[in-house]
N, C-alpha and C. Protein backbone atom coordinates (compact mmCIF):
# COMPACT_ATOMS: atom_id res chain seq x y z
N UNK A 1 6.62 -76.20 17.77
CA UNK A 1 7.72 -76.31 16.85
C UNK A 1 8.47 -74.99 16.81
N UNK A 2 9.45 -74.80 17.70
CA UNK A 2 9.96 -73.36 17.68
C UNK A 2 11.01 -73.64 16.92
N UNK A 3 11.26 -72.52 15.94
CA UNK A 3 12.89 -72.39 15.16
C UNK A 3 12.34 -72.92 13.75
N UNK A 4 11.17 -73.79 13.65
CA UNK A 4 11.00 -74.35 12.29
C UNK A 4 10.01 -72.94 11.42
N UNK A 5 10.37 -73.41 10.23
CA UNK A 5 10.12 -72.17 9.34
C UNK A 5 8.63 -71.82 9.08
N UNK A 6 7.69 -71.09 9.22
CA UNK A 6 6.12 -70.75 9.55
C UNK A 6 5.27 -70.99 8.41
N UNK A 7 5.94 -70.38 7.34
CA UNK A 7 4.58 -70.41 5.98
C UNK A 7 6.08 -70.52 4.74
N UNK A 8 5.29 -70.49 3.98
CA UNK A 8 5.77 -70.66 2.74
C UNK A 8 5.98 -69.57 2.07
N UNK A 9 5.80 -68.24 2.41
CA UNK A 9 6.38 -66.85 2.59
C UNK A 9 7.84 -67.34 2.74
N UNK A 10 8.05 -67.98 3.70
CA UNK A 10 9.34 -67.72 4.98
C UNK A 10 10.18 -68.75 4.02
N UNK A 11 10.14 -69.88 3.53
CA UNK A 11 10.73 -70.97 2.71
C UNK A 11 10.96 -70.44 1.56
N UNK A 12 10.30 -69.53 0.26
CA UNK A 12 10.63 -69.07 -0.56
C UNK A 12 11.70 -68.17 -0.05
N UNK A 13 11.98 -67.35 1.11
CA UNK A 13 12.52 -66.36 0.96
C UNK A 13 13.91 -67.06 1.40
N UNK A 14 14.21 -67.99 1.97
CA UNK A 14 14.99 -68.76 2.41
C UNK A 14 15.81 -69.90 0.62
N UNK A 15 14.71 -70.16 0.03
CA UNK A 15 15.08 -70.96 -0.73
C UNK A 15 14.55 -70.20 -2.26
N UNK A 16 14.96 -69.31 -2.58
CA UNK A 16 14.43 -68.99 -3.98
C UNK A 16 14.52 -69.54 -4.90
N UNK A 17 13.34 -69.76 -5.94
CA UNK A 17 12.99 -70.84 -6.85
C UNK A 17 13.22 -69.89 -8.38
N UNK A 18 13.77 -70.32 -9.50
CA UNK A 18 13.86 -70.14 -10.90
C UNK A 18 12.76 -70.53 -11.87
N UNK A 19 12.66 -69.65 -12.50
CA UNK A 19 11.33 -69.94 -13.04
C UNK A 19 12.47 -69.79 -14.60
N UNK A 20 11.42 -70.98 -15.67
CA UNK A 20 11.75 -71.68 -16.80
C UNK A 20 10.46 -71.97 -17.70
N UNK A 21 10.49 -70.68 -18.50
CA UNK A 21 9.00 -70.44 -19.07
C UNK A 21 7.95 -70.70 -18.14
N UNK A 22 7.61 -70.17 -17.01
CA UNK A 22 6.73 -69.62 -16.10
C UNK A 22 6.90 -71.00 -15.33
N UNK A 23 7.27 -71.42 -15.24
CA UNK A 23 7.42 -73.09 -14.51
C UNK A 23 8.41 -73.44 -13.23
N UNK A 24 7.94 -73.26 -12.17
CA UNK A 24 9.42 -73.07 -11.15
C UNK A 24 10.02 -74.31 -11.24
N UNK A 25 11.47 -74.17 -11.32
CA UNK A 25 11.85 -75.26 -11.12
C UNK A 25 12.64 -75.96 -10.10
N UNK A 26 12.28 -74.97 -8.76
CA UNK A 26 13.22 -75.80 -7.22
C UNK A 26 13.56 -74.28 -7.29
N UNK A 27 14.50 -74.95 -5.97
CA UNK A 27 15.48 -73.81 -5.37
C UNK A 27 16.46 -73.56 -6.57
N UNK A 28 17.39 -72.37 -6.38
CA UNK A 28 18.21 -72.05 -6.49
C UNK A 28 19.47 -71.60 -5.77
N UNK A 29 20.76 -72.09 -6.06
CA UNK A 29 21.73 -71.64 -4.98
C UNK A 29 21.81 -70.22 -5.34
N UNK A 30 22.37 -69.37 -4.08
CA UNK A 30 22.69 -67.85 -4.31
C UNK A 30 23.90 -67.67 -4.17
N UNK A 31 24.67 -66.94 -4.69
CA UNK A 31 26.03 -66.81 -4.51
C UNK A 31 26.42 -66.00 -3.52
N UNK A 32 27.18 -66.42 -2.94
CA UNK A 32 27.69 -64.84 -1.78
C UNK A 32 28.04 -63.90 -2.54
N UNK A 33 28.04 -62.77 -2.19
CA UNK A 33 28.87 -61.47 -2.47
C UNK A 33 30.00 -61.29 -2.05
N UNK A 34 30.79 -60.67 -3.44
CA UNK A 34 32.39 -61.02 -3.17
C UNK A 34 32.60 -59.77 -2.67
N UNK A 35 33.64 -60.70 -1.70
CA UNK A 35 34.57 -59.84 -0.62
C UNK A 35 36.14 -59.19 -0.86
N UNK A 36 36.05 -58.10 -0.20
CA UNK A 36 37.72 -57.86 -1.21
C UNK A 36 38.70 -57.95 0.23
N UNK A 37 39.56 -58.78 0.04
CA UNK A 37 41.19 -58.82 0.98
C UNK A 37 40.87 -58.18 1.55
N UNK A 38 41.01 -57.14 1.17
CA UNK A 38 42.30 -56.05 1.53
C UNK A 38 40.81 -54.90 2.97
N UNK A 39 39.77 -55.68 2.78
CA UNK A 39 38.85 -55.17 3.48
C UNK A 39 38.41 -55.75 4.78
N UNK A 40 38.76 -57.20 4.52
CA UNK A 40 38.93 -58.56 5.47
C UNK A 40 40.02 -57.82 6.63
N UNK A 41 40.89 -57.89 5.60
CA UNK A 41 42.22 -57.73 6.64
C UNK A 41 41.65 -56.00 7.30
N UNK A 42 41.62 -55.14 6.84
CA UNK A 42 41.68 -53.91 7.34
C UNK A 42 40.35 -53.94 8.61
N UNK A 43 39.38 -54.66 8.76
CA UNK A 43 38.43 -55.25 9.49
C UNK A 43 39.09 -56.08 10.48
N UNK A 44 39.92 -56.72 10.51
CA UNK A 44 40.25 -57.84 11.21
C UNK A 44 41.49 -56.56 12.26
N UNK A 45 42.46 -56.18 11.69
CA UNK A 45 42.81 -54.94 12.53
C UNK A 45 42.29 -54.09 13.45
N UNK A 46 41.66 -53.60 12.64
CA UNK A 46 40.12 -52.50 13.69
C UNK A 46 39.56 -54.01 14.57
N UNK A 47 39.37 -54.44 14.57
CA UNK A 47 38.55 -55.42 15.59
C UNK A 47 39.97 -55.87 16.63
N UNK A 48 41.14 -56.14 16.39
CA UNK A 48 42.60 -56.40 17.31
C UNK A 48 42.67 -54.99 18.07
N UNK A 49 42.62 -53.57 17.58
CA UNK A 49 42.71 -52.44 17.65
C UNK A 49 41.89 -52.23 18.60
N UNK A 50 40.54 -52.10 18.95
CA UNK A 50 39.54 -52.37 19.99
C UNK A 50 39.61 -53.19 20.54
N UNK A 51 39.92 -54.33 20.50
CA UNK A 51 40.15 -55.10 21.55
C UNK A 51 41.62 -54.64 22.62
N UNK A 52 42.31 -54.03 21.83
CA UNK A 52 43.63 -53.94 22.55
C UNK A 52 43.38 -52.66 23.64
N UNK A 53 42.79 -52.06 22.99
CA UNK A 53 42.44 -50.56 23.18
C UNK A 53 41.19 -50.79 24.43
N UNK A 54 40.06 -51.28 24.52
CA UNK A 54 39.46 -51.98 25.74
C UNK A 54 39.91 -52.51 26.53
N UNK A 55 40.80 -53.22 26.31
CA UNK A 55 41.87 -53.82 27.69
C UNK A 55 42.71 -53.18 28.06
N UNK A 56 43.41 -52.19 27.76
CA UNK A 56 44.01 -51.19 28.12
C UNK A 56 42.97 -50.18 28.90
N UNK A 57 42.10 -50.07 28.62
CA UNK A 57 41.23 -49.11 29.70
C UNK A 57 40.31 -49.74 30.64
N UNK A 58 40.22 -51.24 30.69
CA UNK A 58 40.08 -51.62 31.61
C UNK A 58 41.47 -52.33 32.67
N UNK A 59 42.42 -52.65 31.96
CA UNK A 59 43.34 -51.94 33.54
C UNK A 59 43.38 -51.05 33.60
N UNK A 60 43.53 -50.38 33.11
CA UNK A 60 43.81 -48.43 33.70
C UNK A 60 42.62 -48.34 34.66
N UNK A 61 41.43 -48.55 34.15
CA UNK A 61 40.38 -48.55 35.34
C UNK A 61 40.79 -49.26 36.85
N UNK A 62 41.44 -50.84 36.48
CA UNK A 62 41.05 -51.37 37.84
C UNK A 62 42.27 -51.13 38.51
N UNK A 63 43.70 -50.26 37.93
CA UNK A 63 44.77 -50.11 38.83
C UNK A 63 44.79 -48.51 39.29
N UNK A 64 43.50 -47.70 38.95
CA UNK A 64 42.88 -46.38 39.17
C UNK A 64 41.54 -46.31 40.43
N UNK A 65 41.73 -48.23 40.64
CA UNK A 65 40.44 -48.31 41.72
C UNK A 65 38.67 -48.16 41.03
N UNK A 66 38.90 -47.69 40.34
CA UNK A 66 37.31 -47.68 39.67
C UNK A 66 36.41 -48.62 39.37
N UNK A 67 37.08 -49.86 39.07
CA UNK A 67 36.55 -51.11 38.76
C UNK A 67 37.48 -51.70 39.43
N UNK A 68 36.64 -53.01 39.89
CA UNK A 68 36.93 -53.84 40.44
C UNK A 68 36.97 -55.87 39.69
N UNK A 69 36.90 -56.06 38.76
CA UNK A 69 36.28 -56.73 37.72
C UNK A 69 38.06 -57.22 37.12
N UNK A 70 38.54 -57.99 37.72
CA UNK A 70 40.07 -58.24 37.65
C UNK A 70 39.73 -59.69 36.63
N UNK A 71 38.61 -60.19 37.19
CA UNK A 71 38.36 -61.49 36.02
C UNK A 71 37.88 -60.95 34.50
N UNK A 72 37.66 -59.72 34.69
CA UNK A 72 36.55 -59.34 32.98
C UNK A 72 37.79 -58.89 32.78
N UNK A 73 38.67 -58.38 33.40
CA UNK A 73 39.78 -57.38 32.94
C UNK A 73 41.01 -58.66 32.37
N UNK A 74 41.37 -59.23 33.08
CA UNK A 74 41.99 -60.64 32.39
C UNK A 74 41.68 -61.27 31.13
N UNK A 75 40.33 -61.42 31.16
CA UNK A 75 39.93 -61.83 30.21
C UNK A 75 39.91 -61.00 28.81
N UNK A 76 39.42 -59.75 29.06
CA UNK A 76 40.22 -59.06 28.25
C UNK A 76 41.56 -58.69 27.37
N UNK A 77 42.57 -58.59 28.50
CA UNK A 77 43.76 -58.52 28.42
C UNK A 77 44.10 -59.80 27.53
N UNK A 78 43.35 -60.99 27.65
CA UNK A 78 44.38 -62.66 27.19
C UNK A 78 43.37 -62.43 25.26
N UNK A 79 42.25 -61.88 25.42
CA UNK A 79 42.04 -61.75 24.18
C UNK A 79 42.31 -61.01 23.35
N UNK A 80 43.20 -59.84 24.03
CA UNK A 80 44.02 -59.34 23.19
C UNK A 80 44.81 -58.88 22.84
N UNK A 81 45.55 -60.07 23.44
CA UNK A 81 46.93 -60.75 23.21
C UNK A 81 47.11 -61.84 22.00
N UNK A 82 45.62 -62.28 22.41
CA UNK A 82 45.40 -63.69 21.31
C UNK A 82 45.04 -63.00 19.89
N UNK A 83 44.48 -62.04 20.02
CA UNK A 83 44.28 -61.41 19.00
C UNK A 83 45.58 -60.89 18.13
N UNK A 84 46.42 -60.22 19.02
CA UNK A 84 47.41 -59.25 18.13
C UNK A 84 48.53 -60.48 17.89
N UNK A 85 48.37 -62.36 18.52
CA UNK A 85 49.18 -62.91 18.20
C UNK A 85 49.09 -63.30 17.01
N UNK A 86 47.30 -63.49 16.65
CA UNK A 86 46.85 -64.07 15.26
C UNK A 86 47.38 -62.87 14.47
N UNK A 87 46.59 -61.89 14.69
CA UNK A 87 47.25 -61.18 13.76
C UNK A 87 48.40 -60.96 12.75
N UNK A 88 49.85 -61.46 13.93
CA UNK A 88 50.95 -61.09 13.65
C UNK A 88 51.46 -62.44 12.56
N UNK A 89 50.57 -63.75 13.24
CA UNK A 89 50.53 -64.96 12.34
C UNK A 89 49.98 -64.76 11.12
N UNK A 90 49.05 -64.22 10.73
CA UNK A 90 48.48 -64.38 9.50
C UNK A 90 49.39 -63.05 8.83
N UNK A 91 50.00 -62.02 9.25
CA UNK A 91 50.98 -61.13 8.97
C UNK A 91 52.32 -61.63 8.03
N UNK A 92 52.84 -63.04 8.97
CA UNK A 92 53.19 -63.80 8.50
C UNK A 92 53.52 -64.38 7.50
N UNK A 93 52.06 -65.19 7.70
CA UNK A 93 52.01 -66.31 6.14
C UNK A 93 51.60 -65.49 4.80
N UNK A 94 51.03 -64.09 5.21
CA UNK A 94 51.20 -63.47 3.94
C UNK A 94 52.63 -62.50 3.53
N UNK A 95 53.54 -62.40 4.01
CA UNK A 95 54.60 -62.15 3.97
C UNK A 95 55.62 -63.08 3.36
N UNK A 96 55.21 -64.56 3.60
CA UNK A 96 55.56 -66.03 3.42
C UNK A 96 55.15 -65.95 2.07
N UNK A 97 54.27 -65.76 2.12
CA UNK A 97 53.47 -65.82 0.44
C UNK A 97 53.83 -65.05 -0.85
N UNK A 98 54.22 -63.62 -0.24
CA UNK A 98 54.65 -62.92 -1.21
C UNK A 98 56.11 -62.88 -1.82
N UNK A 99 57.06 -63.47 -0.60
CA UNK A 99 58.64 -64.00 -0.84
C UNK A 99 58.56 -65.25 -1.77
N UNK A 100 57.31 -66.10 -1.64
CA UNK A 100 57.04 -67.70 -2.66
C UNK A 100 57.34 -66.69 -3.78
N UNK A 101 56.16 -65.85 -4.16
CA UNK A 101 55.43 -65.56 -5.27
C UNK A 101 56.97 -64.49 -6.19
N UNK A 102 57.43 -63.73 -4.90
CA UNK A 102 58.70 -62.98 -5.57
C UNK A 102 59.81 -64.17 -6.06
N UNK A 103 60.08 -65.02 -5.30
CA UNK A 103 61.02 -66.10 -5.87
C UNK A 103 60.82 -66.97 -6.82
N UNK A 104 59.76 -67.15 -7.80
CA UNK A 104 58.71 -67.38 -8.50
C UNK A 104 59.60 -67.41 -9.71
N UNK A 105 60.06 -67.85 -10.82
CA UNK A 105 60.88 -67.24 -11.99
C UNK A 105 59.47 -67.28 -12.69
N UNK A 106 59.49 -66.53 -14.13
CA UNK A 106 58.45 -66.84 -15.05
C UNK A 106 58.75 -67.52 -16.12
C-alpha cells in the first residue's frame, strides 16, 4: 500500500481532532493562513523576472556557441513570453478594476 497513510501518528497530524471537555470530537478544518496581495503579486513578478532573465542567458549562451540546447532554449524563451503575457493580463484586469471602483459614485 504505497502513498496510504502508516499509523495514526500520521492521520492525527493530517486530520486534527477538537477536544470538548476531554472528549475528541472528529477532525477539525484548519484554516489557511492569510495571504497579502500585494505579496502574491510581488512573487508572481520575481518568478516572470527569472524566467525572463534565464532565457535571455540561455540565448546569449547558444548564439555565443556554448550551448547547444536550442530546444531547452525555446522552451524557455515561449515561457517567458507566456509569462510576461499573463502578467501584463492580470496588470490589466486590475487596472480594469480600479477605473470600476474610481467610477463608483458613493
Amino acid at each position: 500500500m504505497s502513498g496510504a497513510i502508516a499509523s495514526i501518528a500520521d492521520v492525527s497530524r493530517v486530520y486534527p481532532t477538537a477536544e470538548v471537555g476531554g472528549a475528541s470530537i472528529g477532525p477539525t478544518p484548519t484554516a489557511p493562513a492569510p495571504v497579502d496581495f500585494g505579496d502574491v503579486l510581488h512573487d508572481a513578478v520575481n518568478r516572470v523576472n527569472t524566467m525572463a532573465q534565464r532565457s535571455t542567458q540561455q540565448v546569449q549562451a547558444l548564439a555565443a556557441g556554448a550551448s547547444d540546447d536550442i530546444h531547452g532554449t525555446m522552451i524557455s524563451v515561449q515561457e517567458a513570453t507566456i509569462g510576461v503575457r499573463l502578467l501584463g493580463s492580470v496588470r490589466n484586469k486590475l487596472l480594469d478594476a480600479f477605473h470600476e471602483v474610481w467610477r463608483t459614485s458613493v
